[in-house]
C-alpha atoms as a PDB file:
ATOM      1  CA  UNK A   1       0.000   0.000   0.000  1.00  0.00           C
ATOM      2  CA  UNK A   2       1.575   3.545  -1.172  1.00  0.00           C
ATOM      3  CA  UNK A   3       1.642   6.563   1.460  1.00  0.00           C
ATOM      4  CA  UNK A   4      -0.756   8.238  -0.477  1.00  0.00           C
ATOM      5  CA  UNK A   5      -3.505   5.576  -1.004  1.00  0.00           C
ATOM      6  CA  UNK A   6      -6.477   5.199   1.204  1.00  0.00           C
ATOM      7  CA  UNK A   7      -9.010   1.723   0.992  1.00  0.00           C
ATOM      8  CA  UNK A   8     -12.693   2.089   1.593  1.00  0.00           C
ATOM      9  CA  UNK A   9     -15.851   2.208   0.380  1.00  0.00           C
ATOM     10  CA  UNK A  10     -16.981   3.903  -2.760  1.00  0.00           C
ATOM     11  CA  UNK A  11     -20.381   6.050  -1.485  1.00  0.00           C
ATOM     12  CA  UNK A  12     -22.442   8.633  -2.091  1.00  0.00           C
ATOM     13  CA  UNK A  13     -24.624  10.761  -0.256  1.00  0.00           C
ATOM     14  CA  UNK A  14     -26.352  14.104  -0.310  1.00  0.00           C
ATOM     15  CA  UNK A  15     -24.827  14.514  -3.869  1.00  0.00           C
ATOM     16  CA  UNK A  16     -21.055  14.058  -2.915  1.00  0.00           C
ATOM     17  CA  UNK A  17     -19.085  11.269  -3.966  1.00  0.00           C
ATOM     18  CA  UNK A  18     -16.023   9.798  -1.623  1.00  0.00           C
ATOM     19  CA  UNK A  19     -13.959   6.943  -0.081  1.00  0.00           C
ATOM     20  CA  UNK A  20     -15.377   5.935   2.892  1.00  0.00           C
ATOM     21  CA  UNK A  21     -12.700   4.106   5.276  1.00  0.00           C
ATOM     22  CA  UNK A  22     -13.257   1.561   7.852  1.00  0.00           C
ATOM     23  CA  UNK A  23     -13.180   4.044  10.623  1.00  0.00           C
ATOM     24  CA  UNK A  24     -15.950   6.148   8.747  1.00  0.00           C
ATOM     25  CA  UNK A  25     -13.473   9.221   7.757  1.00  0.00           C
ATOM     26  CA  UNK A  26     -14.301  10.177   4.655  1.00  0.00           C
ATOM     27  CA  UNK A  27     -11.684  10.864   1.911  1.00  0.00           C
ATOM     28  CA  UNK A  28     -11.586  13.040  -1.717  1.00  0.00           C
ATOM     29  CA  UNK A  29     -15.856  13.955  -0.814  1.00  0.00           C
ATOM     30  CA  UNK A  30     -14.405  18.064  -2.251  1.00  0.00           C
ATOM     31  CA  UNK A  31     -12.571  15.843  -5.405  1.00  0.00           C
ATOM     32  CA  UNK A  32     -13.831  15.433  -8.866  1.00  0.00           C
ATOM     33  CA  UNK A  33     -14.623  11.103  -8.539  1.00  0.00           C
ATOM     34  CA  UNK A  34     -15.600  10.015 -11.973  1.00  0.00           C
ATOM     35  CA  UNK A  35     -18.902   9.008 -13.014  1.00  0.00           C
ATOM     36  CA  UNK A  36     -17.797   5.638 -14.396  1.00  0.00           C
ATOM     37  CA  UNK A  37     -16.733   4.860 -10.942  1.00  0.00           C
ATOM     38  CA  UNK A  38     -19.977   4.946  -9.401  1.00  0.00           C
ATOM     39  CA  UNK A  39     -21.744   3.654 -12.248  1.00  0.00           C
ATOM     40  CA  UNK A  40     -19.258   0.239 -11.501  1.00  0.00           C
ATOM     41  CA  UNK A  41     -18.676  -0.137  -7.696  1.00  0.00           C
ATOM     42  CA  UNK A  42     -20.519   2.508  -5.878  1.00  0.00           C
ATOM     43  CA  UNK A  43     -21.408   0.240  -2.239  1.00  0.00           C
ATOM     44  CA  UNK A  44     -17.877  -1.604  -2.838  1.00  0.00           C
ATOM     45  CA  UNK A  45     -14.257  -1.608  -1.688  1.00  0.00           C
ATOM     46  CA  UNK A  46     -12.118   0.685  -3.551  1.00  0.00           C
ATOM     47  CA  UNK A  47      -8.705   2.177  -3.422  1.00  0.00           C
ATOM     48  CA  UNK A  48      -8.386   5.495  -4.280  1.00  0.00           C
ATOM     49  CA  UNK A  49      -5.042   7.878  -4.509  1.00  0.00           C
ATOM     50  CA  UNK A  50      -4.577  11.121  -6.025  1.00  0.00           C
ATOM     51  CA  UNK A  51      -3.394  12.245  -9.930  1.00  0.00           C
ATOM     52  CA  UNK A  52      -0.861  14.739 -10.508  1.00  0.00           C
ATOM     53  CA  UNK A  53      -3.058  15.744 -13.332  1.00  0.00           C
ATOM     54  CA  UNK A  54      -5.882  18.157 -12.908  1.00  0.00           C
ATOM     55  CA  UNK A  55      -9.438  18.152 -13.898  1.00  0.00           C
ATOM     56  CA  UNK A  56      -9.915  21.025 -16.505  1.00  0.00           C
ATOM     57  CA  UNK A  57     -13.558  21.876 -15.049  1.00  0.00           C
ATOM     58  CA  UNK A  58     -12.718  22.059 -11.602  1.00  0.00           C
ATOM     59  CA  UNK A  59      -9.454  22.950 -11.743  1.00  0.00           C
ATOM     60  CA  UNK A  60      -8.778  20.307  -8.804  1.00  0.00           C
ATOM     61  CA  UNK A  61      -6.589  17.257  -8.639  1.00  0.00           C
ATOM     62  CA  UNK A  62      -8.238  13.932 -10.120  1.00  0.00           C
ATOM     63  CA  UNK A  63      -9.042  10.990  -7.953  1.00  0.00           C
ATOM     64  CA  UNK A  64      -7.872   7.478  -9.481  1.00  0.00           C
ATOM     65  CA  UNK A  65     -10.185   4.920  -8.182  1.00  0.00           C
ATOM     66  CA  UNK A  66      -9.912   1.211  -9.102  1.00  0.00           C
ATOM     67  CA  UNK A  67     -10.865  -2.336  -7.299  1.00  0.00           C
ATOM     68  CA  UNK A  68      -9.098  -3.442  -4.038  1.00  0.00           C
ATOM     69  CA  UNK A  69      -7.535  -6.789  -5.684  1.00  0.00           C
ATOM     70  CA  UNK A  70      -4.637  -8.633  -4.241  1.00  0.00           C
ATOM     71  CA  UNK A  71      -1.723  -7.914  -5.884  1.00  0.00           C
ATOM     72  CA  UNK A  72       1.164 -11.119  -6.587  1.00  0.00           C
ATOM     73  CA  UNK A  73       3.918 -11.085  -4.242  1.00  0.00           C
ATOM     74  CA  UNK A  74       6.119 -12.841  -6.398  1.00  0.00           C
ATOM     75  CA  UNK A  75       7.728 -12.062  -9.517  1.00  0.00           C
ATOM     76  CA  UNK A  76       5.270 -11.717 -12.391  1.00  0.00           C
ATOM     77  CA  UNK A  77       4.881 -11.205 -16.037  1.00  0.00           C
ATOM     78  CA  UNK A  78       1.106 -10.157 -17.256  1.00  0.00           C
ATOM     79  CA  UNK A  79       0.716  -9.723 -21.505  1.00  0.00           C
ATOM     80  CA  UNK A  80      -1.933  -7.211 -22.670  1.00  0.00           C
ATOM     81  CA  UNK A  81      -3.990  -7.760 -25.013  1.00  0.00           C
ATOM     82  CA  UNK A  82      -6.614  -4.651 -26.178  1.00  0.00           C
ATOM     83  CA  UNK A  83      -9.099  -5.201 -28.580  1.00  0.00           C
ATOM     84  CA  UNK A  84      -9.695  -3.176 -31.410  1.00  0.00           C
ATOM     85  CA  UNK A  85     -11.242   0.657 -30.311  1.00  0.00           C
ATOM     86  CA  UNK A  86     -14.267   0.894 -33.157  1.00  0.00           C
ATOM     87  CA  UNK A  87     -13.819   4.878 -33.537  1.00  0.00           C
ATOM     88  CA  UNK A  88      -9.953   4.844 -34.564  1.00  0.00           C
ATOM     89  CA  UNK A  89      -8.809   2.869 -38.017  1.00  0.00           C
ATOM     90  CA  UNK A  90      -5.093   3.026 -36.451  1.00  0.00           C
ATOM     91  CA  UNK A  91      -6.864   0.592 -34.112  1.00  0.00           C
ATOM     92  CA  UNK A  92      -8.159  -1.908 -36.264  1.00  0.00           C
ATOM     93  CA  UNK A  93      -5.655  -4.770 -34.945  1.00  0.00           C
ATOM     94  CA  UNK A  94      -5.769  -4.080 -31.845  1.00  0.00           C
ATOM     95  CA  UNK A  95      -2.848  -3.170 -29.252  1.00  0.00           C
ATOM     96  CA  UNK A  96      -0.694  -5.001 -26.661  1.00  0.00           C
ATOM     97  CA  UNK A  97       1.269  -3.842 -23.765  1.00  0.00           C
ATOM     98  CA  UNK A  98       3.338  -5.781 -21.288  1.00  0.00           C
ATOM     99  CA  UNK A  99       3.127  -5.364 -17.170  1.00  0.00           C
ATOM    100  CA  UNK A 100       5.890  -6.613 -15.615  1.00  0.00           C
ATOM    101  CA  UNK A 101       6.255  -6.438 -11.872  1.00  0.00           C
ATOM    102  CA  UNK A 102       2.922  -3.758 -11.849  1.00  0.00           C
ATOM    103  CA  UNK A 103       4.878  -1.451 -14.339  1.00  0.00           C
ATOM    104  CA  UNK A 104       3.027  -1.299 -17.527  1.00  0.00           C
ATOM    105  CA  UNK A 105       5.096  -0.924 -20.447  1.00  0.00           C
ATOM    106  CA  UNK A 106       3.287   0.704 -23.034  1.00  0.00           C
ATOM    107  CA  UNK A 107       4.152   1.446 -26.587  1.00  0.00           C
ATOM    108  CA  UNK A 108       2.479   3.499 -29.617  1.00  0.00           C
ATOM    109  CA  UNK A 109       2.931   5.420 -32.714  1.00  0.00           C
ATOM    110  CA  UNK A 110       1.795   8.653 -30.215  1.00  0.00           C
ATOM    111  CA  UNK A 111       4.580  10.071 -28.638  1.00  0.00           C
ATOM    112  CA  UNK A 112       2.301  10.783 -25.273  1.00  0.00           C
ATOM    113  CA  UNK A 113       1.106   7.038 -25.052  1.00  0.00           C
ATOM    114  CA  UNK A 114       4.317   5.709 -24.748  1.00  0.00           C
ATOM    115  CA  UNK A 115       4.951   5.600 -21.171  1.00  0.00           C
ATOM    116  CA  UNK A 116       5.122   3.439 -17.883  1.00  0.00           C
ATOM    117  CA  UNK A 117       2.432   3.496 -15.928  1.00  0.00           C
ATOM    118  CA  UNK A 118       0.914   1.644 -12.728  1.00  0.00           C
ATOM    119  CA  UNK A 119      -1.527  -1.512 -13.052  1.00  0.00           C
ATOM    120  CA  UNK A 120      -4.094   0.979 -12.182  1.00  0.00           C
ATOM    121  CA  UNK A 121      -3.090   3.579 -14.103  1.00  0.00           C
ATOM    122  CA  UNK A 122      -3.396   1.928 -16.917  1.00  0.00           C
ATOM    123  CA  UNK A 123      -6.640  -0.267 -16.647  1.00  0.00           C
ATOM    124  CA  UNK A 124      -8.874   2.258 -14.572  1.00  0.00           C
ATOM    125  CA  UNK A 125      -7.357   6.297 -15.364  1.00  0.00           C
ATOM    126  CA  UNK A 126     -10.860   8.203 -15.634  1.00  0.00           C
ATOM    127  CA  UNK A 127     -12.230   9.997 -18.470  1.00  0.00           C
ATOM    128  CA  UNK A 128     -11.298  13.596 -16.961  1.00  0.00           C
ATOM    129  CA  UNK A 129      -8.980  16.054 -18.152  1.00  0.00           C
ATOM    130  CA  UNK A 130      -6.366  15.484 -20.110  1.00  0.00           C
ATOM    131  CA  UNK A 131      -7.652  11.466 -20.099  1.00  0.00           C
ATOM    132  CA  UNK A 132     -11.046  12.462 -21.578  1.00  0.00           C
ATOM    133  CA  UNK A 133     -12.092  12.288 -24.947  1.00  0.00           C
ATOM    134  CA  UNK A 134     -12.852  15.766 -26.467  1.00  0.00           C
ATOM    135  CA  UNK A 135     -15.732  16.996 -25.637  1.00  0.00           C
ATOM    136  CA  UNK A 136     -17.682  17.908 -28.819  1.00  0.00           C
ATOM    137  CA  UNK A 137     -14.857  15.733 -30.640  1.00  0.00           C
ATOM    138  CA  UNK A 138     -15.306  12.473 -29.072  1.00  0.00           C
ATOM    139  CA  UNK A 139     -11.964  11.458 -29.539  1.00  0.00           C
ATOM    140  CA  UNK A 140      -7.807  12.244 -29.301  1.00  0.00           C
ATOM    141  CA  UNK A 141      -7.508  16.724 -30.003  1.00  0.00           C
ATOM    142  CA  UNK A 142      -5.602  19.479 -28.920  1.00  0.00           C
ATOM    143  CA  UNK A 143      -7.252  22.618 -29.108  1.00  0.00           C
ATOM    144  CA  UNK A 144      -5.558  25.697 -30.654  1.00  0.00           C
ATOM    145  CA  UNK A 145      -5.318  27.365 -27.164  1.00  0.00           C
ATOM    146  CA  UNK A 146      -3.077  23.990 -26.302  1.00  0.00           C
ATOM    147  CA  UNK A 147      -5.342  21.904 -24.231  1.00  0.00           C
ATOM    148  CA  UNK A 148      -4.979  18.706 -24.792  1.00  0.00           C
ATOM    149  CA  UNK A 149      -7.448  15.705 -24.816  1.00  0.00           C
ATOM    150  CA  UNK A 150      -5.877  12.504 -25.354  1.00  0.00           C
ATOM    151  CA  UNK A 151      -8.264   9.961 -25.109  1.00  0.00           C
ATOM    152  CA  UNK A 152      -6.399   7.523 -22.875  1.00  0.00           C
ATOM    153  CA  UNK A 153      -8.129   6.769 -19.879  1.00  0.00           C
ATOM    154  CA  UNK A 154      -8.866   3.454 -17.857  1.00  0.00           C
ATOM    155  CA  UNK A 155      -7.660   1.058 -21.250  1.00  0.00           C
ATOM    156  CA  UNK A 156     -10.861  -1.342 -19.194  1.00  0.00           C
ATOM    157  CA  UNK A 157     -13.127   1.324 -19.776  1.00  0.00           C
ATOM    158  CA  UNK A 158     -12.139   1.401 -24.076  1.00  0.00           C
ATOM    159  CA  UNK A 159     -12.030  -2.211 -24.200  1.00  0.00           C
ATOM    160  CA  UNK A 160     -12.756  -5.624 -23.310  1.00  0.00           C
ATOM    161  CA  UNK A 161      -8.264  -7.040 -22.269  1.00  0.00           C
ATOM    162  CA  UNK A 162      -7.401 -10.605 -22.606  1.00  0.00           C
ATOM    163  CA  UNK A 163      -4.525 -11.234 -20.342  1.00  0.00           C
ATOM    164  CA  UNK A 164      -2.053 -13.549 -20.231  1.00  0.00           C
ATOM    165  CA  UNK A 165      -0.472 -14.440 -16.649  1.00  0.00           C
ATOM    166  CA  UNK A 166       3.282 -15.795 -16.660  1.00  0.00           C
ATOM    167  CA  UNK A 167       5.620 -16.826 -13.549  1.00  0.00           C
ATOM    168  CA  UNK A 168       9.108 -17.975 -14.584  1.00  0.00           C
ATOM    169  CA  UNK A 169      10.891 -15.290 -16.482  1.00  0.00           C
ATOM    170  CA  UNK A 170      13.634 -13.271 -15.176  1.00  0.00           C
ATOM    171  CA  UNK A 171      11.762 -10.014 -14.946  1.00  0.00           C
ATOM    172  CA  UNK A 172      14.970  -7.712 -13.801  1.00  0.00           C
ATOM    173  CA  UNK A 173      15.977  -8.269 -17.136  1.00  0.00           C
ATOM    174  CA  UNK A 174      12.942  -7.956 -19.007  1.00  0.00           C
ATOM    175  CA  UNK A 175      12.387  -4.170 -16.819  1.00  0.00           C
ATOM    176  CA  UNK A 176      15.580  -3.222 -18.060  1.00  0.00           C
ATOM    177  CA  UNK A 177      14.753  -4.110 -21.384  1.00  0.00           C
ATOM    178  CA  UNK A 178      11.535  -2.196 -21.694  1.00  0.00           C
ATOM    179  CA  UNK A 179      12.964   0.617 -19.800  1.00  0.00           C
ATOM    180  CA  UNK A 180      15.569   1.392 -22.556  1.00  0.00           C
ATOM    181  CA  UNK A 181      13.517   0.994 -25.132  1.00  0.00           C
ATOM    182  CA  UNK A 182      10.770   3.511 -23.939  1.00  0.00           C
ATOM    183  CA  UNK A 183      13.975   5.937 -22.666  1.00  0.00           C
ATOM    184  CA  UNK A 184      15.084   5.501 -26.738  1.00  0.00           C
ATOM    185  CA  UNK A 185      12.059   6.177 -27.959  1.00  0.00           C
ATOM    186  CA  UNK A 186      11.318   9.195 -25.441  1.00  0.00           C
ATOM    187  CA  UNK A 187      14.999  11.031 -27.062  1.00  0.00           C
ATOM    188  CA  UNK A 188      14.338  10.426 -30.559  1.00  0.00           C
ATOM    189  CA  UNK A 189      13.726  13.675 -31.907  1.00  0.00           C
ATOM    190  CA  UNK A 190       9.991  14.242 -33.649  1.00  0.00           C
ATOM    191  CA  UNK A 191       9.575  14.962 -36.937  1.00  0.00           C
ATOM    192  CA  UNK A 192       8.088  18.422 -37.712  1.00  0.00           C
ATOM    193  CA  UNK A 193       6.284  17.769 -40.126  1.00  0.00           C
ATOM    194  CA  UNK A 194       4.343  15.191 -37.806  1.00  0.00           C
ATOM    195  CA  UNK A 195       4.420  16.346 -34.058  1.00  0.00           C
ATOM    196  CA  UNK A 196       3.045  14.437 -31.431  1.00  0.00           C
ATOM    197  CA  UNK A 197       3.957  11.054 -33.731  1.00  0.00           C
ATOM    198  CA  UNK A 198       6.868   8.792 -32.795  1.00  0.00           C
ATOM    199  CA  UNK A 199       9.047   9.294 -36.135  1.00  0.00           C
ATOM    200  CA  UNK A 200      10.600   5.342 -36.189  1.00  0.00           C
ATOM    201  CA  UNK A 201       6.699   3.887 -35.742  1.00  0.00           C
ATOM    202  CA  UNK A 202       6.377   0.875 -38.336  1.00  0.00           C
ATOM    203  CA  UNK A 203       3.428  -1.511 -38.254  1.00  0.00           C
ATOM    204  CA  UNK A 204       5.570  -3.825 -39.824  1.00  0.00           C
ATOM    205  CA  UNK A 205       9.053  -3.607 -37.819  1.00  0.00           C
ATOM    206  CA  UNK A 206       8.851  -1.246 -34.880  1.00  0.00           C
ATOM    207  CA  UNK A 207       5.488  -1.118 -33.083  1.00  0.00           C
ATOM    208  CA  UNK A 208       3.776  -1.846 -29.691  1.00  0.00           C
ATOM    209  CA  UNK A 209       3.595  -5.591 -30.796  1.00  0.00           C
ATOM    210  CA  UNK A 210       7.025  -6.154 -31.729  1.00  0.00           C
ATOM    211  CA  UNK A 211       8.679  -4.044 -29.323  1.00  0.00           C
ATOM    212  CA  UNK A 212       6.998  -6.443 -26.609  1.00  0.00           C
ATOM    213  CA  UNK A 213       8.241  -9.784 -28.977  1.00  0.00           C
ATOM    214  CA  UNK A 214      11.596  -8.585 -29.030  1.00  0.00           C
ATOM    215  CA  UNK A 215      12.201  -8.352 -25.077  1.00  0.00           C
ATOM    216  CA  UNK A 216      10.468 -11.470 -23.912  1.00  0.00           C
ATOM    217  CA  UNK A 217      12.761 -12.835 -27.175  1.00  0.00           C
ATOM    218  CA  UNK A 218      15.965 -11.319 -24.851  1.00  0.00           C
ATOM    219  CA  UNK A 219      14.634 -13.551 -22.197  1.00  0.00           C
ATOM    220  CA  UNK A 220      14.293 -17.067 -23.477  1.00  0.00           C
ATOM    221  CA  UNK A 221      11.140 -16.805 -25.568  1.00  0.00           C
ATOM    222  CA  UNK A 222      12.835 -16.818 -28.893  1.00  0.00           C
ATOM    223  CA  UNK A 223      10.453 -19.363 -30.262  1.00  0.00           C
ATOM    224  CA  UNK A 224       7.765 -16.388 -30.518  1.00  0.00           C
ATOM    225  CA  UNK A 225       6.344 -14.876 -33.890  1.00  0.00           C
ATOM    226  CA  UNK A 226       3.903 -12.270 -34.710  1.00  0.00           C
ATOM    227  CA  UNK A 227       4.638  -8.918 -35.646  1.00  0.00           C
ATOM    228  CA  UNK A 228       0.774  -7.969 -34.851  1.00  0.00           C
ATOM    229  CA  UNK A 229      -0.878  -7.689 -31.187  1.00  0.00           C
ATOM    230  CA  UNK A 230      -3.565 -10.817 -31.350  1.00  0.00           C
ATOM    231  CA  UNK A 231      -0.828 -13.099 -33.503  1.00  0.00           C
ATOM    232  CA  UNK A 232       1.949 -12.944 -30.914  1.00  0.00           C
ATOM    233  CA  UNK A 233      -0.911 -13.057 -28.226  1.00  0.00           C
ATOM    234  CA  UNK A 234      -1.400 -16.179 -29.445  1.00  0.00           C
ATOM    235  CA  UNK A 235       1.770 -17.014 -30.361  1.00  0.00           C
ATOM    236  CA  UNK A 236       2.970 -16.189 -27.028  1.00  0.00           C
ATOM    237  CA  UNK A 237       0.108 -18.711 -25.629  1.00  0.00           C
ATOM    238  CA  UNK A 238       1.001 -21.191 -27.583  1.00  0.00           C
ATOM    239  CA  UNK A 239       4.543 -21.440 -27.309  1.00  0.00           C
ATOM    240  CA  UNK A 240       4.433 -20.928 -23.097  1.00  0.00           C
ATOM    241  CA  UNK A 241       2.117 -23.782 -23.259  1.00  0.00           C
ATOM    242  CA  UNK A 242       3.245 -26.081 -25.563  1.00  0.00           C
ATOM    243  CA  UNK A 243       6.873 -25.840 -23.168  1.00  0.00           C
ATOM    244  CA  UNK A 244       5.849 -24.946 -19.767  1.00  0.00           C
ATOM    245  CA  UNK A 245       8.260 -27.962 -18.307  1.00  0.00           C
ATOM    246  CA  UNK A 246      11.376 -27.443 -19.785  1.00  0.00           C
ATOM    247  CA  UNK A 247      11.163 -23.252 -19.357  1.00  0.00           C
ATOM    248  CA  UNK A 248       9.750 -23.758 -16.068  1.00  0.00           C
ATOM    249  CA  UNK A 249       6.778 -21.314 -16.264  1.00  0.00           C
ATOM    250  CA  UNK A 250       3.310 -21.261 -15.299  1.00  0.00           C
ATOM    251  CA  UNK A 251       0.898 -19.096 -16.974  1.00  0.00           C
ATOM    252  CA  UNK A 252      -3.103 -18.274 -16.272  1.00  0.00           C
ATOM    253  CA  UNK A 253      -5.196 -16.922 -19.357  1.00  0.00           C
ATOM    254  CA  UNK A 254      -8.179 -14.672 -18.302  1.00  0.00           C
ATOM    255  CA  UNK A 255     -10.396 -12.335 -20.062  1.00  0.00           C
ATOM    256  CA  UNK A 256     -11.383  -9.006 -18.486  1.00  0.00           C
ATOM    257  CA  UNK A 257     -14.442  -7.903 -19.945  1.00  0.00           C
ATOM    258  CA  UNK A 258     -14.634  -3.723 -20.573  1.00  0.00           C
ATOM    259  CA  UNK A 259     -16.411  -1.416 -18.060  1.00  0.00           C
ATOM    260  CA  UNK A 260     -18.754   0.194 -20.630  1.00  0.00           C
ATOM    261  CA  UNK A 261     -18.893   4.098 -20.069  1.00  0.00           C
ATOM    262  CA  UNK A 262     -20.352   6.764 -22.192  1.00  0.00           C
ATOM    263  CA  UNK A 263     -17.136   8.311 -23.457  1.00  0.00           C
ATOM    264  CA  UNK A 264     -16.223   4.965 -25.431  1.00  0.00           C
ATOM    265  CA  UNK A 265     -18.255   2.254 -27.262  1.00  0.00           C
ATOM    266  CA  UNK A 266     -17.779  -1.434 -27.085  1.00  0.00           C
ATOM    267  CA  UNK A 267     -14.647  -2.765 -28.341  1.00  0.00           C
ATOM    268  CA  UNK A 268     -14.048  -5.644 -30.701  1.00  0.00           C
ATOM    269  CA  UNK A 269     -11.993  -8.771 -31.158  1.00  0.00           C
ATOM    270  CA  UNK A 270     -10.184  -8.751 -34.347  1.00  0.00           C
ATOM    271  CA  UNK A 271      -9.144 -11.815 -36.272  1.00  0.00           C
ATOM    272  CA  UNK A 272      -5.790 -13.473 -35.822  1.00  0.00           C
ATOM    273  CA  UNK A 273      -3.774 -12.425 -39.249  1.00  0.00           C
ATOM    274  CA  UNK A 274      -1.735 -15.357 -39.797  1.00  0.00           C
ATOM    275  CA  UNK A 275      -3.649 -18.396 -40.731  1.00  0.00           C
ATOM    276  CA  UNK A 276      -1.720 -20.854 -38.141  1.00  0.00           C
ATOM    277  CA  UNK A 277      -3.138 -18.796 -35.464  1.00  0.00           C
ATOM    278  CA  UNK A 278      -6.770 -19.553 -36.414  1.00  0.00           C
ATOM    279  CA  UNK A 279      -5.376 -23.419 -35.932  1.00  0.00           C
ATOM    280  CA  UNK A 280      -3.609 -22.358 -32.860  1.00  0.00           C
ATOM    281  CA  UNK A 281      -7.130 -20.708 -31.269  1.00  0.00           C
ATOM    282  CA  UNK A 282      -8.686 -23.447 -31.821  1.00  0.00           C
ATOM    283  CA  UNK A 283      -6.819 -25.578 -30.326  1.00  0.00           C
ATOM    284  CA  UNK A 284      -5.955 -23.189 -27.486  1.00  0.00           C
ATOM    285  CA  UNK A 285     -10.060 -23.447 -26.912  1.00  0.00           C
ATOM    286  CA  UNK A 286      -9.928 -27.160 -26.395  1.00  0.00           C
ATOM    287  CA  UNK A 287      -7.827 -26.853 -23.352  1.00  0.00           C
ATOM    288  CA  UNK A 288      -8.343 -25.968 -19.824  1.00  0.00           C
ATOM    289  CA  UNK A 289      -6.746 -22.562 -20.664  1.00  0.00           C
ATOM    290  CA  UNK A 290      -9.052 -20.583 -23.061  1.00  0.00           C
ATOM    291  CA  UNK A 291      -8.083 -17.883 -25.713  1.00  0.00           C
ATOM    292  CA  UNK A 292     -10.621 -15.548 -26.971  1.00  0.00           C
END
């Protein structure tokens, strides 16, 4: 538990949202707590810590709220995949980022979405300032005055994740990995003539998908392929299962299902590009381990 988290109950009353804690002191009840909060687990334990970032209609600090889950005490690998977001076409395959430890690698052809975030962060952020969609837009804008809306709030609350659980992999060296990609990515200069846009993006060769393959490659997976999110899912699957014994691993698949909000509609699954994986899904689907 972080100095600056508090665990309670999500309430309301008399029009005021908060966290109610166990001794009844109630905490953020003067803070902006998003709607899709409420609208999820209003009467149900919650933990709750403050954002740097700032609510734009306010103008006070926003309140990240997400599920009091246990978190693993031993090392841990978690592989995320996003399905498609309907409104984008860059979207259309999906996206995949990597948790390792509860730092979530993520990767994209925007220069602000690639980052390291928090397991909470990056599944519940809410829909409020810079996080929101644009108002009359709907989606990613800066405005000519400079305020930005990037459209990247709680990835649960764009889309349904299927996750992929893995013990076994030496996940110093994976961090480190991950870490000097993002820090290369973060000092490559932009390119004027596209700002905001991550100049060496290729859907092909560099992108959140490979960028993922490539490290977990470093680390003993170099049996892997897919240069596309739901392929080296499934690839990744596969290949874990197929030699759990002699890499020593132990993996869990699960499916988190999306927290449908008004700011985004419901995701969708995307077909598997590479024929093999429509073999490998099935037969993923006939064992006690399940692949969407």
């Amino acid at each position: 538990m972080t100095k600056d988290m508090v665990k309670g109950v999500l309430c309301r009353e008399d029009g005021r949202t908060f966290v109610q804690g166990p001794d009844g002191k109630r905490f953020y009840d003067s803070e902006p707590i998003w709607e899709g909060y409420v609208t999820h687990w209003l009467g149900q334990r919650v933990c709750a810590r403050q954002l740097p970032q700032m609510d734009y209609e306010t103008e006070r600090p926003i309140i990240l709220v997400w599920p009091d889950e246990e978190i693993p005490k031993r090392p841990f690998v978690v592989l995320y995949f996003n399905e498609r977001l309907r409104k984008y076409p860059a979207s259309l395959l999906g996206h995949m980022a990597i948790n390792v430890n509860g730092e979530v690698f993520n990767y994209s052809h925007l220069m602000n979405e690639n980052e390291v975030l928090t397991r909470e962060e990056y599944l519940y952020r809410p829909a409020l300032g810079e996080f929101a969609p644009h108002p009359t837009q709907g989606r990613h804008h800066v405005d000519t005055d400079g305020k930005a809306y990037y459209d990247k709030f709680g990835r649960l609350f764009m889309r349904s994740v299927h996750a992929l659980f893995i013990e076994g992999l030496p996940t110093n060296l994976l961090s480190a990995y991950y870490h000097r990609e993002l820090e290369n990515i973060l000092n490559t200069p932009e390119n004027p003539l596209k700002p905001g846009y991550y100049p060496h993006f290729n859907l092909f060769t560099r992108n959140c998908a490979t960028i993922i393959r490539d490290g977990l490659r470093q680390v003993g997976l170099q049996g892997i392929r897919g240069i596309l999110p739901r392929d080296l899912f499934m690839s990744v699957f596969y290949h874990l299962l197929k030699n759990r014994e002699g890499l020593g691993t132990r993996i869990e698949f699960f499916r988190l299902n999306q927290l449908k909000v008004p700011e985004a509609p419901y995701s969708a699954l995307p077909p598997p590009v590479n024929p093999v994986n429509m073999l490998r899904s099935i037969w993923l689907r006939g064992t006690k381990l399940a692949v969407g």
